[in-house]
PDB file of N, CA and C in Angstrom:
ATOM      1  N   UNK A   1    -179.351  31.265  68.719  1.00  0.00           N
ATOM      2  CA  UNK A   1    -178.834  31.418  70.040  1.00  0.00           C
ATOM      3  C   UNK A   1    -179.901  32.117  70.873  1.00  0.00           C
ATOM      4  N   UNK A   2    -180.312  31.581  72.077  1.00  0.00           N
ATOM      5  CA  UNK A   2    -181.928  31.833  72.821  1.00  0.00           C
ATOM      6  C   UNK A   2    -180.841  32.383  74.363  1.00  0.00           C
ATOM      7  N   UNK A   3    -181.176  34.126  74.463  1.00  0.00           N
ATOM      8  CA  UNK A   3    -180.768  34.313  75.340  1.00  0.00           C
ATOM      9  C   UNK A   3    -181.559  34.981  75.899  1.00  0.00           C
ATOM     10  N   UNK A   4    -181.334  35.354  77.452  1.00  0.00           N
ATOM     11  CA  UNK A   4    -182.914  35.673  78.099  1.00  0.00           C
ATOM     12  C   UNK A   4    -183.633  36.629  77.866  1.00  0.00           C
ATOM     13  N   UNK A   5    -183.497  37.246  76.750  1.00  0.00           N
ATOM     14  CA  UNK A   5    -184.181  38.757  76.284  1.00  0.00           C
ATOM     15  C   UNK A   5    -184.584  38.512  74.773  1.00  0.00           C
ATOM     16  N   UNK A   6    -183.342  37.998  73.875  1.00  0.00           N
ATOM     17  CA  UNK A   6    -183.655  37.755  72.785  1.00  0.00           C
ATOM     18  C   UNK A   6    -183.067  36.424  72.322  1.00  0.00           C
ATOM     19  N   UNK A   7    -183.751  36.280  71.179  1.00  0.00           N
ATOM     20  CA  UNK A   7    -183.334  35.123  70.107  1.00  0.00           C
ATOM     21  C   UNK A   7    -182.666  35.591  68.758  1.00  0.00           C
ATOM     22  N   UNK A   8    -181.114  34.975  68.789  1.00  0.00           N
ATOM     23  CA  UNK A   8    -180.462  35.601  67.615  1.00  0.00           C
ATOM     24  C   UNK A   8    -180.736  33.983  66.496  1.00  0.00           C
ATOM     25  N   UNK A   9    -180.916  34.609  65.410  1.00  0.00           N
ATOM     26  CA  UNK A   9    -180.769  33.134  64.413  1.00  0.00           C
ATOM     27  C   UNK A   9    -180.184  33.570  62.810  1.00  0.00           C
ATOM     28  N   UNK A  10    -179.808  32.338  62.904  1.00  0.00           N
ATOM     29  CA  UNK A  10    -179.534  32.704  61.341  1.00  0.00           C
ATOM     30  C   UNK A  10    -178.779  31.571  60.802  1.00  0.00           C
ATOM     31  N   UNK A  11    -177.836  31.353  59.745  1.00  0.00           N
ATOM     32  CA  UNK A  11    -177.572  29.849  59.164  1.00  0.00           C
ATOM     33  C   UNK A  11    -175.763  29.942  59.457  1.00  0.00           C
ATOM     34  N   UNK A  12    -175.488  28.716  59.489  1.00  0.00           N
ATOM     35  CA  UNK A  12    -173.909  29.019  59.486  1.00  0.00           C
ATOM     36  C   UNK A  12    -173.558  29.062  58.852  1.00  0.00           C
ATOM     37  N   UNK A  13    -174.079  29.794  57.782  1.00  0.00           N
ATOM     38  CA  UNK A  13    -173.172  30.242  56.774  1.00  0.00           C
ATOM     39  C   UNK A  13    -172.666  31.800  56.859  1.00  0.00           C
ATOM     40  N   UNK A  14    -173.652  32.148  57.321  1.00  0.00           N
ATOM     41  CA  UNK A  14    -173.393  33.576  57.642  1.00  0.00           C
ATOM     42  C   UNK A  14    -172.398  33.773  59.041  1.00  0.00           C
ATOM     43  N   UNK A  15    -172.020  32.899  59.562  1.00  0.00           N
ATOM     44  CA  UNK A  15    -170.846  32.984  60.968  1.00  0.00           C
ATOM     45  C   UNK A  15    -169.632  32.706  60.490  1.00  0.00           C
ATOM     46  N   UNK A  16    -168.751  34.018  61.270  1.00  0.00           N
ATOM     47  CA  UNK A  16    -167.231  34.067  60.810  1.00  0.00           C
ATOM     48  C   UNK A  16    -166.745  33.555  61.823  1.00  0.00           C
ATOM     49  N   UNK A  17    -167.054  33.888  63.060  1.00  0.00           N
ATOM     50  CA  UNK A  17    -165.812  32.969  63.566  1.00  0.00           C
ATOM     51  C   UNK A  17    -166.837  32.985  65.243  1.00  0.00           C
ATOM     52  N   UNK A  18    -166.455  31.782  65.712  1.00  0.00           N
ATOM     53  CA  UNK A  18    -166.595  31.307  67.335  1.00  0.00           C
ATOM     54  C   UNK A  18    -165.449  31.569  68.329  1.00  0.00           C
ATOM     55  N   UNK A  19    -165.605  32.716  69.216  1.00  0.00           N
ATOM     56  CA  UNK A  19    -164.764  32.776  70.054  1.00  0.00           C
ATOM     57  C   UNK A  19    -165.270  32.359  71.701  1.00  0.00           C
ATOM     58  N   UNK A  20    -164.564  31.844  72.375  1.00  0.00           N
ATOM     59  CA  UNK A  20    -164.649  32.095  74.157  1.00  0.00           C
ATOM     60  C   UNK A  20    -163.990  33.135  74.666  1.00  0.00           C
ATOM     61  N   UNK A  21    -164.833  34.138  75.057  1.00  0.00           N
ATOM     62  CA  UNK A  21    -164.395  35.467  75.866  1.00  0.00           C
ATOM     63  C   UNK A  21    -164.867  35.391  77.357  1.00  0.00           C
ATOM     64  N   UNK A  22    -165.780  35.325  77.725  1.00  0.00           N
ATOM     65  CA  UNK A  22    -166.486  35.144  78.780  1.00  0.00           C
ATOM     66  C   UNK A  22    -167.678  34.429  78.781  1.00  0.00           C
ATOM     67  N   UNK A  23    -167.884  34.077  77.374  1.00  0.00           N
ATOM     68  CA  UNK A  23    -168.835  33.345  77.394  1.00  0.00           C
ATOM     69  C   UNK A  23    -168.430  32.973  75.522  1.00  0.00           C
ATOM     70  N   UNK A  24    -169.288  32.150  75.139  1.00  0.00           N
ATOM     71  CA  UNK A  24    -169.149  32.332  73.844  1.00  0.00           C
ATOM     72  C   UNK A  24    -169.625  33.099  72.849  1.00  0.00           C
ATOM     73  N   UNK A  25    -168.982  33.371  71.828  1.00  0.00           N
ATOM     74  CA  UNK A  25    -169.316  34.905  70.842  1.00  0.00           C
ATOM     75  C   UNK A  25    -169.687  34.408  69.618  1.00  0.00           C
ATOM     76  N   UNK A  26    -170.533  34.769  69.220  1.00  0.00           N
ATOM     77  CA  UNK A  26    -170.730  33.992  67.675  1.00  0.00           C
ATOM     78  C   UNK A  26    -170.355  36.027  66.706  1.00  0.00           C
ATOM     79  N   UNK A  27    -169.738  35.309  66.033  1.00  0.00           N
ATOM     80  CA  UNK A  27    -169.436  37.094  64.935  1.00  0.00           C
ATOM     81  C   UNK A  27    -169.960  36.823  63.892  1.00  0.00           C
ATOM     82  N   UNK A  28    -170.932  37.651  63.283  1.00  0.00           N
ATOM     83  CA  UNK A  28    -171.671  36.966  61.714  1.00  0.00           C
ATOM     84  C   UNK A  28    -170.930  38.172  60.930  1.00  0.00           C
ATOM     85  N   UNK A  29    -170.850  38.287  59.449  1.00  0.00           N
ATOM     86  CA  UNK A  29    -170.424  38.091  58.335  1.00  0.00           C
ATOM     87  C   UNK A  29    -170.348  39.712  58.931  1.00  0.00           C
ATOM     88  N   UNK A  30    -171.774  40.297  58.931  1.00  0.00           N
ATOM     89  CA  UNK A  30    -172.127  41.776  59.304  1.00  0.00           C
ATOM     90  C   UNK A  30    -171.283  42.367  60.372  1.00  0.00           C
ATOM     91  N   UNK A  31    -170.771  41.759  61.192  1.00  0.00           N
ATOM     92  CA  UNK A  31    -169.683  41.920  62.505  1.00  0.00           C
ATOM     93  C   UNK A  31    -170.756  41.858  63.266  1.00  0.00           C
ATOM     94  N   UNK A  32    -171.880  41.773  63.262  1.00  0.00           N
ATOM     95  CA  UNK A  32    -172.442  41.671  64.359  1.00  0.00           C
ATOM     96  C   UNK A  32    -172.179  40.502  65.633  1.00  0.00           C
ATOM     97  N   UNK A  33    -171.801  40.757  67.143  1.00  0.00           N
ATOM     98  CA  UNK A  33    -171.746  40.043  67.765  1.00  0.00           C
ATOM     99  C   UNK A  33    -172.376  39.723  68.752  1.00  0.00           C
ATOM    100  N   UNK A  34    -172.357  37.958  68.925  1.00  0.00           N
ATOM    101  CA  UNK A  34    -173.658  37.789  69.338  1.00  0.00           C
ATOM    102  C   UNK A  34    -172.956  36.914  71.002  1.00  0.00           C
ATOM    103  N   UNK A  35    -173.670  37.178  72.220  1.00  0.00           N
ATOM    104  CA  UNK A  35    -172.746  36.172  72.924  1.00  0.00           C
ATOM    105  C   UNK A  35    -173.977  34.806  73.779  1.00  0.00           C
ATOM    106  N   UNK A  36    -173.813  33.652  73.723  1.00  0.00           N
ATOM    107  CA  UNK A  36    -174.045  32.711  74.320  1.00  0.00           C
ATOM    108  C   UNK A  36    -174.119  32.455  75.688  1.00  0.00           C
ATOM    109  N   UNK A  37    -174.885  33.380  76.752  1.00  0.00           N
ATOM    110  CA  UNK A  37    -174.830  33.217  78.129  1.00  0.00           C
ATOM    111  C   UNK A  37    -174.920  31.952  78.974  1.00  0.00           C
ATOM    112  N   UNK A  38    -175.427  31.170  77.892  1.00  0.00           N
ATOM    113  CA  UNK A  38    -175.683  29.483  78.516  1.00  0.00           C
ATOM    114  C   UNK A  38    -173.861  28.883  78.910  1.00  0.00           C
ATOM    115  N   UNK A  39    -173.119  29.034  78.121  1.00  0.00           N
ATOM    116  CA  UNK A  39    -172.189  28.608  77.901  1.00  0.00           C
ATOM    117  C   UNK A  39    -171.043  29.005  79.012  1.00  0.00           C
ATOM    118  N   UNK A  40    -170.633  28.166  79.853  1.00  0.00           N
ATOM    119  CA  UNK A  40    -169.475  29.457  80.916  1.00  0.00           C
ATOM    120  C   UNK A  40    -168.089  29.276  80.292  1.00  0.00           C
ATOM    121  N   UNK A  41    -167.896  30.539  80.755  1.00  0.00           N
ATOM    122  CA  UNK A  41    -166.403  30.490  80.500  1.00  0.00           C
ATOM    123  C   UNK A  41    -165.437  30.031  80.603  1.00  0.00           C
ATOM    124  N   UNK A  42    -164.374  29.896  80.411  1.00  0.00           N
ATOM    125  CA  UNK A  42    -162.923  29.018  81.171  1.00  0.00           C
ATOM    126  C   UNK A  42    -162.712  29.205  81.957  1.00  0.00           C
ATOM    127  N   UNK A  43    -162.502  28.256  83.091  1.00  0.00           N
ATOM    128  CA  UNK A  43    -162.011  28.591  84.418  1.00  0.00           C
ATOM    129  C   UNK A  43    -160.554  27.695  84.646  1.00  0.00           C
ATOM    130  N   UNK A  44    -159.921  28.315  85.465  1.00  0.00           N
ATOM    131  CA  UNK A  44    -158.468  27.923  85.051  1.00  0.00           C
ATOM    132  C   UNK A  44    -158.368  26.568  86.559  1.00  0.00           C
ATOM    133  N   UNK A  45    -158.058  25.768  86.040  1.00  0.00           N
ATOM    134  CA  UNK A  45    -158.405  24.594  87.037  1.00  0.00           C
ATOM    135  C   UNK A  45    -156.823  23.254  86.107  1.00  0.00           C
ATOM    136  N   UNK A  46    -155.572  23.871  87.246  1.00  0.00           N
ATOM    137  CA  UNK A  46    -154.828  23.091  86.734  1.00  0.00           C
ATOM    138  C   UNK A  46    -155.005  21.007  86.991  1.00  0.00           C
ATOM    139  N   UNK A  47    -155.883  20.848  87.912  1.00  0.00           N
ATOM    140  CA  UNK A  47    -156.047  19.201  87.415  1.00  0.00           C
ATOM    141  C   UNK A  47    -156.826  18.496  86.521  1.00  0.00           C
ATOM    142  N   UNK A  48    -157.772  19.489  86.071  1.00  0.00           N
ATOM    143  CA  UNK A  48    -158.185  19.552  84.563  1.00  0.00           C
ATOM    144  C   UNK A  48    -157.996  20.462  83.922  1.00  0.00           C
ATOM    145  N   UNK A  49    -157.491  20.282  83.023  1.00  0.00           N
ATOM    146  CA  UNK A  49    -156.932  20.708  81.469  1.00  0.00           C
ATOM    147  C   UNK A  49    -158.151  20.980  80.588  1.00  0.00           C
ATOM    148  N   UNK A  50    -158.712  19.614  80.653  1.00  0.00           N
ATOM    149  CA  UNK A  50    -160.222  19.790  79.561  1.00  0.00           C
ATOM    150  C   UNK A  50    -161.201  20.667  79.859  1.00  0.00           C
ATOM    151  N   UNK A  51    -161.523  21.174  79.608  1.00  0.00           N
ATOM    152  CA  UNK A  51    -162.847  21.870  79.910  1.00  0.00           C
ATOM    153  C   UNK A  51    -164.079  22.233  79.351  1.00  0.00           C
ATOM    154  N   UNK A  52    -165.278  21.972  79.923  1.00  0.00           N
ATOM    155  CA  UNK A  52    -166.547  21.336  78.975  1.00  0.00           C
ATOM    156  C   UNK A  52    -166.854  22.637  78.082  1.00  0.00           C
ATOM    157  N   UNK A  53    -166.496  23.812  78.850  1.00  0.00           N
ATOM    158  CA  UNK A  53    -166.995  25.140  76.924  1.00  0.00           C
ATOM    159  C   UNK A  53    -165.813  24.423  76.106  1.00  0.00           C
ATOM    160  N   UNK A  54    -164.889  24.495  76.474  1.00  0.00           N
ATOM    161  CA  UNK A  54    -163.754  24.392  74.857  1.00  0.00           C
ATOM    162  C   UNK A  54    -164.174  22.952  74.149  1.00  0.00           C
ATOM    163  N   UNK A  55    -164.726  22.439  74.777  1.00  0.00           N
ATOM    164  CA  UNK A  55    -165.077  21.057  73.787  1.00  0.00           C
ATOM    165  C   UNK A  55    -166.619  21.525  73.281  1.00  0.00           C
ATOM    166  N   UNK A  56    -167.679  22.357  73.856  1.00  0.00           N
ATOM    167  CA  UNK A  56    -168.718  22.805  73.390  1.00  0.00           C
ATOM    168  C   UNK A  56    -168.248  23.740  72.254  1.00  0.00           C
ATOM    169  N   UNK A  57    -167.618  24.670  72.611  1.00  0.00           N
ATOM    170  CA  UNK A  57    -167.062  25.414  71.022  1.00  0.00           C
ATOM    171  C   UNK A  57    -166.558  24.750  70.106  1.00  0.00           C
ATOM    172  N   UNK A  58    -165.904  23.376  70.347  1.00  0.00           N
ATOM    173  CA  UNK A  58    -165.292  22.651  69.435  1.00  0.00           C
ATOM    174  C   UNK A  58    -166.836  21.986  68.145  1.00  0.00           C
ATOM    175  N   UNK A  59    -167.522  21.474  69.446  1.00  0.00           N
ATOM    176  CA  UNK A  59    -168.571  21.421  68.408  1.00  0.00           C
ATOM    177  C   UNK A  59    -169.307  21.992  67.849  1.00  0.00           C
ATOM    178  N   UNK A  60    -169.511  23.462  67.997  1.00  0.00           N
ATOM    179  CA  UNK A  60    -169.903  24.797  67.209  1.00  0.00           C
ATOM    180  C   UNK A  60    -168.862  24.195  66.052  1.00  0.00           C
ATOM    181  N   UNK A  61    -167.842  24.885  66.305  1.00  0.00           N
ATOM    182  CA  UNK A  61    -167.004  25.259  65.414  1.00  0.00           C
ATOM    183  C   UNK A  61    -167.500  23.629  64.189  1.00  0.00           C
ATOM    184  N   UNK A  62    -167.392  22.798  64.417  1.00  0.00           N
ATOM    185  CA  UNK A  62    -167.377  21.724  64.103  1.00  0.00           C
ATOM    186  C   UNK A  62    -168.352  21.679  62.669  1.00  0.00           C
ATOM    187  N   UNK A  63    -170.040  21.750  63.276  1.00  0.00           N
ATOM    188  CA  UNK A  63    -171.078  22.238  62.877  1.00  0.00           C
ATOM    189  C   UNK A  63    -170.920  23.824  61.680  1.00  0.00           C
ATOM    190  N   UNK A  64    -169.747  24.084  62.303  1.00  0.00           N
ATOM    191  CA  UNK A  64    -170.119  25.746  61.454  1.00  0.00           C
ATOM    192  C   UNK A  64    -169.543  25.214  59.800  1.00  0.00           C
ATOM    193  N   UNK A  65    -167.614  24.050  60.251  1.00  0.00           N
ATOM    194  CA  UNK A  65    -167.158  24.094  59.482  1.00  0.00           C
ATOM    195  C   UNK A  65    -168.082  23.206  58.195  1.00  0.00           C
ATOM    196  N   UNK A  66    -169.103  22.287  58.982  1.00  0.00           N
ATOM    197  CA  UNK A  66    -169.888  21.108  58.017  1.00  0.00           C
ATOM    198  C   UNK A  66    -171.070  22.028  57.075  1.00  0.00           C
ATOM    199  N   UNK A  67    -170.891  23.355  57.362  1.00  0.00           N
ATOM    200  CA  UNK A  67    -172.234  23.712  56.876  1.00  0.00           C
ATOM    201  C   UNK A  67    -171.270  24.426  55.334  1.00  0.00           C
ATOM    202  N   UNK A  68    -172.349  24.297  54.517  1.00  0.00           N
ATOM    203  CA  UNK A  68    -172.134  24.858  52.656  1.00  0.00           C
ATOM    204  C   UNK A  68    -171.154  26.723  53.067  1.00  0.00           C
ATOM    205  N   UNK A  69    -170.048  26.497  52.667  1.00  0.00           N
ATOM    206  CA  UNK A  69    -169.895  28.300  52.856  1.00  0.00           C
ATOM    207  C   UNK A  69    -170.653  28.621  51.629  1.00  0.00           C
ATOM    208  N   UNK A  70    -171.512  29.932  51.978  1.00  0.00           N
ATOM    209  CA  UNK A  70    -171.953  30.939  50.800  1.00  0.00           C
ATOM    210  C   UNK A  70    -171.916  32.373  51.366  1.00  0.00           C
ATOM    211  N   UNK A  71    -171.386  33.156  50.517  1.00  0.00           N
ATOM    212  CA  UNK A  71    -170.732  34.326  50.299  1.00  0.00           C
ATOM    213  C   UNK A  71    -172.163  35.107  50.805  1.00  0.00           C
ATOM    214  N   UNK A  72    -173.647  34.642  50.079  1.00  0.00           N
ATOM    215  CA  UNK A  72    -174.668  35.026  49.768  1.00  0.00           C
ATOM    216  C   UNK A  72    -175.527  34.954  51.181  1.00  0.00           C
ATOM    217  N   UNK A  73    -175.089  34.332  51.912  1.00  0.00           N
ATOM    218  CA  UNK A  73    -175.967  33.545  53.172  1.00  0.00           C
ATOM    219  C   UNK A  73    -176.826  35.140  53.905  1.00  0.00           C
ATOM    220  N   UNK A  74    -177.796  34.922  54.091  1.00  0.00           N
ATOM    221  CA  UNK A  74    -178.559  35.990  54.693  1.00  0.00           C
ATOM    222  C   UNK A  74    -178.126  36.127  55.940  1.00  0.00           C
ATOM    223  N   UNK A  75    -178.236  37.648  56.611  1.00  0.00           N
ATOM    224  CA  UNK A  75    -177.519  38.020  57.914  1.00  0.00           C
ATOM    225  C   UNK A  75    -178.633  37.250  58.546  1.00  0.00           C
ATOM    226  N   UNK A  76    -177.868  37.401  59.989  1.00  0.00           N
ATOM    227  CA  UNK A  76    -178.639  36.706  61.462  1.00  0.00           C
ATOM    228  C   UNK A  76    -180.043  37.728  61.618  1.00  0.00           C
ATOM    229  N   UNK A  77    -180.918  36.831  62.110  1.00  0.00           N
ATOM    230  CA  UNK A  77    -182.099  37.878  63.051  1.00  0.00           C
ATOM    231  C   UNK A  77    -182.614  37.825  64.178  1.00  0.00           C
ATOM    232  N   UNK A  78    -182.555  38.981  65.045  1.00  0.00           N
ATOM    233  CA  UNK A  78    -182.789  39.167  66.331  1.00  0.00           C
ATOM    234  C   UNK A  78    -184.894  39.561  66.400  1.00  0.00           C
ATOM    235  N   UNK A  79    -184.893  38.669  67.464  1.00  0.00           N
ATOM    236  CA  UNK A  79    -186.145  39.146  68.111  1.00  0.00           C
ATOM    237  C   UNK A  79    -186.062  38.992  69.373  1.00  0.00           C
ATOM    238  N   UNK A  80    -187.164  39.961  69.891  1.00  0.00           N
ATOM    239  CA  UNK A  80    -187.154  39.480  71.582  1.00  0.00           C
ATOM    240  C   UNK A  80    -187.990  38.548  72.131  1.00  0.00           C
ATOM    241  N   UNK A  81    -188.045  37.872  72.915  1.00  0.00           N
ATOM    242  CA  UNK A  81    -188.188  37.035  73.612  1.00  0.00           C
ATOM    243  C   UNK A  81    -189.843  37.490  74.282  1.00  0.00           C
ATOM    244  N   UNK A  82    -191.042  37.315  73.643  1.00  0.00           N
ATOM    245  CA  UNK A  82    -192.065  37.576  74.464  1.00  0.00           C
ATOM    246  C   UNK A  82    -192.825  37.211  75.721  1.00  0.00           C
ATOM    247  N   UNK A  83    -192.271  36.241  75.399  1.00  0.00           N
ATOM    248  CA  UNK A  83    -192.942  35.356  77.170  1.00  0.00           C
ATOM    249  C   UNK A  83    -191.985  35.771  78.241  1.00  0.00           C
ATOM    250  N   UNK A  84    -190.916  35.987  77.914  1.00  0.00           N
ATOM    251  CA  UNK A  84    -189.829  36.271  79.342  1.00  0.00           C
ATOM    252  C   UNK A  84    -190.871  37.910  79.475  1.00  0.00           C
ATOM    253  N   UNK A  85    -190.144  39.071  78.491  1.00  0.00           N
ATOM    254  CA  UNK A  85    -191.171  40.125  78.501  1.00  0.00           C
ATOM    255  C   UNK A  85    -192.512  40.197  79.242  1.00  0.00           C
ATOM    256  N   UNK A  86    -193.145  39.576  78.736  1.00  0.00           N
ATOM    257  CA  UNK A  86    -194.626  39.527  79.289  1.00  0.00           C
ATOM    258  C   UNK A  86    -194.587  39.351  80.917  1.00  0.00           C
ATOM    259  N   UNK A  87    -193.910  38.150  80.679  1.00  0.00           N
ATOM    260  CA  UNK A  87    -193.462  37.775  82.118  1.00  0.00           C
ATOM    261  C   UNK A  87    -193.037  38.724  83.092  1.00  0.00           C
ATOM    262  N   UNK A  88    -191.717  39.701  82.519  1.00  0.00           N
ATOM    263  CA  UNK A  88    -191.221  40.646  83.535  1.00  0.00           C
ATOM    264  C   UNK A  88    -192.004  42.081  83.708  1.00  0.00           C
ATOM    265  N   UNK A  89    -192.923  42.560  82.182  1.00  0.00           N
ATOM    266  CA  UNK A  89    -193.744  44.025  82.638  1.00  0.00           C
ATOM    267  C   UNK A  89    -195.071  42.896  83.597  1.00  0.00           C
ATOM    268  N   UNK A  90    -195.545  41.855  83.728  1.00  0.00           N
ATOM    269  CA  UNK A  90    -196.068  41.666  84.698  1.00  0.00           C
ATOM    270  C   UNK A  90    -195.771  41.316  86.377  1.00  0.00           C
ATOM    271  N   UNK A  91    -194.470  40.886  86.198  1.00  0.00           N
ATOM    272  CA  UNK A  91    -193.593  40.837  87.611  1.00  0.00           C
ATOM    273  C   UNK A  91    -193.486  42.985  87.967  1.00  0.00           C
ATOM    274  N   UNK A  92    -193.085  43.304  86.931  1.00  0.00           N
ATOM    275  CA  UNK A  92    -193.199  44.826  87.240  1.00  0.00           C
ATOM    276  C   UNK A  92    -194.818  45.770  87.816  1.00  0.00           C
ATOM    277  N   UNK A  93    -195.904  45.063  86.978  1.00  0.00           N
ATOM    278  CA  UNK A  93    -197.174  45.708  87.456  1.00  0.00           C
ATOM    279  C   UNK A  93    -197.379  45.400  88.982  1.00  0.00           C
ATOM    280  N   UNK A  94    -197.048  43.755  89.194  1.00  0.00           N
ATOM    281  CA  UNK A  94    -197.759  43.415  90.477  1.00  0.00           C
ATOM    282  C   UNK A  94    -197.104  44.684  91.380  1.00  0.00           C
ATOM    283  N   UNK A  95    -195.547  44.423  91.018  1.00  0.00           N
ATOM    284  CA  UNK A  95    -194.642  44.860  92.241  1.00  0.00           C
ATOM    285  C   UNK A  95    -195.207  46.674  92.334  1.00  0.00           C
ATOM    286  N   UNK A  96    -195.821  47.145  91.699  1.00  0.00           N
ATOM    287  CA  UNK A  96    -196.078  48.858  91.766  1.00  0.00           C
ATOM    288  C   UNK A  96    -197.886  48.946  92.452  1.00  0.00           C
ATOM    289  N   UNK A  97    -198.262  47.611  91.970  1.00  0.00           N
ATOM    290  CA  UNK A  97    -199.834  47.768  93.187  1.00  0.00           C
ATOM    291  C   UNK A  97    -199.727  46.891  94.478  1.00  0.00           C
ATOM    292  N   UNK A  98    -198.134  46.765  94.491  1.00  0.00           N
ATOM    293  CA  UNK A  98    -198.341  46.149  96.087  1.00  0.00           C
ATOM    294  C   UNK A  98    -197.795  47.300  96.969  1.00  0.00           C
ATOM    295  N   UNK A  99    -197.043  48.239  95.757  1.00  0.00           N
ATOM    296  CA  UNK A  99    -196.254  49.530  96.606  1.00  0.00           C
ATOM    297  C   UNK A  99    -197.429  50.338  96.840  1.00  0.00           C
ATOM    298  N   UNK A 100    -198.290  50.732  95.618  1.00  0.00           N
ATOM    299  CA  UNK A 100    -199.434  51.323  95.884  1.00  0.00           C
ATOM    300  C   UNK A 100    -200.768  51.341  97.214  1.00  0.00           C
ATOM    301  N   UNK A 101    -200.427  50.097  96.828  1.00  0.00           N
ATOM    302  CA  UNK A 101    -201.605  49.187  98.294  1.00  0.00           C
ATOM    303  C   UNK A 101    -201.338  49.352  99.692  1.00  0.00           C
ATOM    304  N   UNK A 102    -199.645  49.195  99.775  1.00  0.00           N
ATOM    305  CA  UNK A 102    -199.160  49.339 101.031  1.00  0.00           C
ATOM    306  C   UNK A 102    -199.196  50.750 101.665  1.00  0.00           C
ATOM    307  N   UNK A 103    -199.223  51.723 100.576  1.00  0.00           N
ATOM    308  CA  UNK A 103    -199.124  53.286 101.383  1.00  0.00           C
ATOM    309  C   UNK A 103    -200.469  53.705 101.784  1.00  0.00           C
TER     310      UNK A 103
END
């Protein structure tokens, strides 16, 4: 799961359960929870009923149920995201030598 800071990964074997809260939640074995910002939430829209997250979780869920359960499955791993990073302490340098420059 690639969210704008970090990257959570790991196998579905190690995921207990897929929820929609405000976005979607992945919970691994560890309780760790992880949430899916790509994904929007439910919005309550009585002339559609369907709605494209609950059929996107459907196919999580789908995917989670096709994968081998093992008891053994290694936890998820988080890293951060270096290019966004890089990206933002350099959006941060410019913005402090244009404050600098200007006084």
């Amino acid at each position: 799961m690639r969210n704008p800071l970090r990257t959570t990964s790991g196998p579905w074997a190690s995921v207990d359960d897929l929820r929609m809260r405000w976005q979607a939640e992945v919970v691994f074995h560890d309780g760790r929870r992880v949430q899916a910002w790509s994904m929007a939430a439910r919005k309550a829209n009585p002339r559609n009923p369907e709605q494209p997250a609950e059929r996107e979780l459907e196919i999580l869920r789908e995917l989670r149920e096709a994968a081998a359960p093992n008891a053994s499955a290694p936890v998820s791993s988080v890293r951060w995201n270096a290019d966004v990073l890089l990206g933002l302490a350099a959006l941060v340098v410019w913005a402090a030598i244009a404050v600098a420059v200007t006084r």
